[in-house]
N, C-alpha and C. Protein backbone atom coordinates (compact mmCIF):
# COMPACT_ATOMS: atom_id res chain seq x y z
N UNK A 1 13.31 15.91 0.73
CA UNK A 1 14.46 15.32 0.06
C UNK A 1 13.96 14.12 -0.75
N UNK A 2 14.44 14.34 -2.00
CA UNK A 2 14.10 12.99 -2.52
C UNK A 2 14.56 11.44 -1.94
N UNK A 3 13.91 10.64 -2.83
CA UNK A 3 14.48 9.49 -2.55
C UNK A 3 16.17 8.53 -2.73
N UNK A 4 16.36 9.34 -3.79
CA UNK A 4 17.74 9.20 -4.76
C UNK A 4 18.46 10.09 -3.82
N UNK A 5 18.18 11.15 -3.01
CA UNK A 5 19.03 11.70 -2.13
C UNK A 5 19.22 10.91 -1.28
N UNK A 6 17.78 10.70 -0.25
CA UNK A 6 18.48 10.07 0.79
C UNK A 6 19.60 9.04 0.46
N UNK A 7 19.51 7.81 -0.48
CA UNK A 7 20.02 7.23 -0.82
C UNK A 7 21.59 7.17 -1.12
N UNK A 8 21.96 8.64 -1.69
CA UNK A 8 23.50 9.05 -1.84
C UNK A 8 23.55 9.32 -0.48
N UNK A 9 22.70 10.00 0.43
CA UNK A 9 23.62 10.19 1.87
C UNK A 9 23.55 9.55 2.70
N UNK A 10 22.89 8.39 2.65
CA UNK A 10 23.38 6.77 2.96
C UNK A 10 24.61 6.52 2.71
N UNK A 11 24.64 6.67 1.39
CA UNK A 11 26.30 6.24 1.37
C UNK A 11 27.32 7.32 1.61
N UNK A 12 27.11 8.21 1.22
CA UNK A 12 27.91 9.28 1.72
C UNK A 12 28.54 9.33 3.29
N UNK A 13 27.42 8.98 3.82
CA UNK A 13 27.51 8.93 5.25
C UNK A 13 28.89 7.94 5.74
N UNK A 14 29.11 6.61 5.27
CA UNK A 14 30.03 5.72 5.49
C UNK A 14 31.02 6.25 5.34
N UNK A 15 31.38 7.26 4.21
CA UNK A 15 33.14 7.66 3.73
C UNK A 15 33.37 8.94 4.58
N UNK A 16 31.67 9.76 5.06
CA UNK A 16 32.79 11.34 4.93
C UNK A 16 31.91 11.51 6.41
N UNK A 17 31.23 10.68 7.06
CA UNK A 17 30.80 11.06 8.79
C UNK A 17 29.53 12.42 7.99
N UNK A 18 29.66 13.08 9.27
CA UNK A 18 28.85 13.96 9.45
C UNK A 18 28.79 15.51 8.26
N UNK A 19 30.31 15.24 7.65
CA UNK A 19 30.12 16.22 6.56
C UNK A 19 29.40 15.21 5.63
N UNK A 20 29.03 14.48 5.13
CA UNK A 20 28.82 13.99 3.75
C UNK A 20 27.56 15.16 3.56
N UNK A 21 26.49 15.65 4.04
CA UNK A 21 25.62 16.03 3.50
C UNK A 21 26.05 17.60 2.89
N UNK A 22 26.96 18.09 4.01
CA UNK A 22 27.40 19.72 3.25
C UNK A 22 28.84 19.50 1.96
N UNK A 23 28.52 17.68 1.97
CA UNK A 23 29.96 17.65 0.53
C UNK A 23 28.65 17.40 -0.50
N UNK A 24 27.58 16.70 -0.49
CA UNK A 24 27.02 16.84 -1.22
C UNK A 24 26.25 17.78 -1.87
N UNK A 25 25.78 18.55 -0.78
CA UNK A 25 24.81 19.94 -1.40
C UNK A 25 26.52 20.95 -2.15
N UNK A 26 27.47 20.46 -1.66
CA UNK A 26 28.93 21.82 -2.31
C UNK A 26 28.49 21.39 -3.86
N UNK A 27 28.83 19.51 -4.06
CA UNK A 27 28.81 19.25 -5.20
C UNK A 27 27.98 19.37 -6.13
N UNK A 28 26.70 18.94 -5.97
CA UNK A 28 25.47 19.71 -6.65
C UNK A 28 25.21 20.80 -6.58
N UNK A 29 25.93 22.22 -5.81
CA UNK A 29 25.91 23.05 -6.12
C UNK A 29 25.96 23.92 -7.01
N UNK A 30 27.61 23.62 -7.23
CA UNK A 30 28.89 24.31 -8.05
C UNK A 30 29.42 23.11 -9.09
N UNK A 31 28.28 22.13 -8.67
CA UNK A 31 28.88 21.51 -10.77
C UNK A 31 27.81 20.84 -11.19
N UNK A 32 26.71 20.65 -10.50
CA UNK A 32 25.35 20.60 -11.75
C UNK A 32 24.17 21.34 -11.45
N UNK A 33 24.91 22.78 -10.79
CA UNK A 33 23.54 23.34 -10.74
C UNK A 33 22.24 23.30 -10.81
N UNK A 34 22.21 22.47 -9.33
CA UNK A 34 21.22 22.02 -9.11
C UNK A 34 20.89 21.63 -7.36
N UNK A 35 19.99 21.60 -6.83
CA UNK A 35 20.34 21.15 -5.31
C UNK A 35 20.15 19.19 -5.13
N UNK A 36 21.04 19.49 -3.84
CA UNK A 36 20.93 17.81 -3.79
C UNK A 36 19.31 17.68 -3.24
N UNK A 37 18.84 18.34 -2.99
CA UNK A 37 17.34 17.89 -2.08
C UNK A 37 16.52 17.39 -3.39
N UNK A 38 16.71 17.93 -4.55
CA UNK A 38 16.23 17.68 -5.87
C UNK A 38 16.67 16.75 -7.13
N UNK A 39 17.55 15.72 -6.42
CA UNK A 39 18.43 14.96 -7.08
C UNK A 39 17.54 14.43 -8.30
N UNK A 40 18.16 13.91 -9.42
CA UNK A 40 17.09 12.81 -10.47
C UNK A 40 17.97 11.79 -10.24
N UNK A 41 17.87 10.67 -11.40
CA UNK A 41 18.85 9.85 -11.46
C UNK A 41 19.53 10.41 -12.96
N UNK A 42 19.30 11.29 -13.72
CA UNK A 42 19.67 11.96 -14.37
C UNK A 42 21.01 12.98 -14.01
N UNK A 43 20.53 13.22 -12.92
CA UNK A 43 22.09 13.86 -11.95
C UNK A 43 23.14 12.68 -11.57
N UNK A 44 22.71 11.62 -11.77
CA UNK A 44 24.21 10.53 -10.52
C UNK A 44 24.99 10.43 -11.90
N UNK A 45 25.30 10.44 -13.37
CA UNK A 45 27.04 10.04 -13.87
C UNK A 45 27.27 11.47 -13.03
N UNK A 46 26.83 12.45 -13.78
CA UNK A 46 27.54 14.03 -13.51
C UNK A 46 28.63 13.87 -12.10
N UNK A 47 27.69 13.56 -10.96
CA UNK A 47 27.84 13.75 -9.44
C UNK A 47 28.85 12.42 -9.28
N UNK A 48 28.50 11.37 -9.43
CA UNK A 48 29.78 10.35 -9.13
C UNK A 48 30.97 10.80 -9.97
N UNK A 49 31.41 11.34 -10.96
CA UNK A 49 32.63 12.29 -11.39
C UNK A 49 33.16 12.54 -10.75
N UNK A 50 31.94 14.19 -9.94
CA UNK A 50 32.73 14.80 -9.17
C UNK A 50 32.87 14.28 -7.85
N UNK A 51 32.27 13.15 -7.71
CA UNK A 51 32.33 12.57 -5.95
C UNK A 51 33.67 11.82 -6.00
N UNK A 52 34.37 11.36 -7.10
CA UNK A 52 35.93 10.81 -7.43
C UNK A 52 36.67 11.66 -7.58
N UNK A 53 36.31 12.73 -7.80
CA UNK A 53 37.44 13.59 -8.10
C UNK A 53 37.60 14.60 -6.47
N UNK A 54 36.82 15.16 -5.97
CA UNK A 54 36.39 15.81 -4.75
C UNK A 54 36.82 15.04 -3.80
N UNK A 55 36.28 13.81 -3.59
CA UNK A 55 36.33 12.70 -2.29
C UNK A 55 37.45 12.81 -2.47
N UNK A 56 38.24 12.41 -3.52
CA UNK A 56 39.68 11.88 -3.61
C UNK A 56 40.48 12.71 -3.10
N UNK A 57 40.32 14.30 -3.03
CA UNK A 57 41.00 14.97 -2.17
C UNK A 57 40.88 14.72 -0.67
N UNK A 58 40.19 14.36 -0.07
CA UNK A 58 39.78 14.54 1.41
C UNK A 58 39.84 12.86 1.71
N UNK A 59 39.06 11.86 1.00
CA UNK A 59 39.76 10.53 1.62
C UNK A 59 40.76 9.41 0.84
N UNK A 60 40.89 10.36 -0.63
CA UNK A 60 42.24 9.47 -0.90
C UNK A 60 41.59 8.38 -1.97
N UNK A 61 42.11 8.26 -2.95
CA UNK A 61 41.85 8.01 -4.60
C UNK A 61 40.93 6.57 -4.31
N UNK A 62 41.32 5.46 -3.78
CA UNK A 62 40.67 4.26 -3.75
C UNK A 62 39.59 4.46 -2.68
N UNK A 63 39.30 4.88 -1.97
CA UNK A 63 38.27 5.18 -1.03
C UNK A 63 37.07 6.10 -2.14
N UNK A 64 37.39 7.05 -2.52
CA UNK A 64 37.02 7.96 -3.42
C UNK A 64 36.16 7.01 -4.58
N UNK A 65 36.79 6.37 -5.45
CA UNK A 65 36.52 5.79 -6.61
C UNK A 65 35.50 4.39 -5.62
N UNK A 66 35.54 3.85 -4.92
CA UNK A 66 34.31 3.32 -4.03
C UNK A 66 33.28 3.84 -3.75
N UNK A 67 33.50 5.15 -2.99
CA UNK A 67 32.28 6.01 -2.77
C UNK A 67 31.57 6.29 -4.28
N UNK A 68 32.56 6.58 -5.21
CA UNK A 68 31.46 7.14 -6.39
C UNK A 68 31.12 5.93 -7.41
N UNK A 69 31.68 4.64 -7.19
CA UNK A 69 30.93 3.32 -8.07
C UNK A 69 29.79 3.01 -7.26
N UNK A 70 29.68 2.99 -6.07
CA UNK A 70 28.48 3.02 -5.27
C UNK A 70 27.25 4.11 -5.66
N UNK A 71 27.76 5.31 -5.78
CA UNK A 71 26.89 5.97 -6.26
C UNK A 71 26.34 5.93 -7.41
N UNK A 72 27.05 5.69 -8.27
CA UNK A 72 26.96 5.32 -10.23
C UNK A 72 26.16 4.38 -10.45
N UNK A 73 25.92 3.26 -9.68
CA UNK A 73 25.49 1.88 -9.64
C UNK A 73 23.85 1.87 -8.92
N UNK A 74 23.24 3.47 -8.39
CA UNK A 74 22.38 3.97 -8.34
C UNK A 74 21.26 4.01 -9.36
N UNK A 75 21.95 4.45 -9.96
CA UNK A 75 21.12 5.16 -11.68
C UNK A 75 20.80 3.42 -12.58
């Protein structure tokens, strides 16, 4: 795993417990075709998008938009 991975599932880890890693490999799946084990920093705008738009279903718009400025602020 890269380094820029571990790093998102650091944070990932705080909002979504023990799923964050199977929300991340869904999201780099099925919207930048690509795996999370292979992250760049070329992948984090794409992925913080969909980590606001995705998260926001499951923990709710302001939790969501935290998790993915954290991530954005990566790159």
């Amino acid at each position: 795993m890269s380094d820029l991975s571990n790093q998102v599932l650091n944070i990932a880890v705080a909002y979504l417990g023990p799923a964050a890693r199977q929300f991340l490999e869904r999201q780099c799946s099925a919207h930048l075709s690509s795996s999370f084990e292979t992250l760049s920093a070329g992948d984090i705008p794409e992925l913080g998008k969909w980590i606001n738009i995705s998260a926001g279903l499951v923990i709710g718009k302001d939790k969501a938009e935290e998790f993915s400025s954290k991530v954005l602020a990566l790159k």
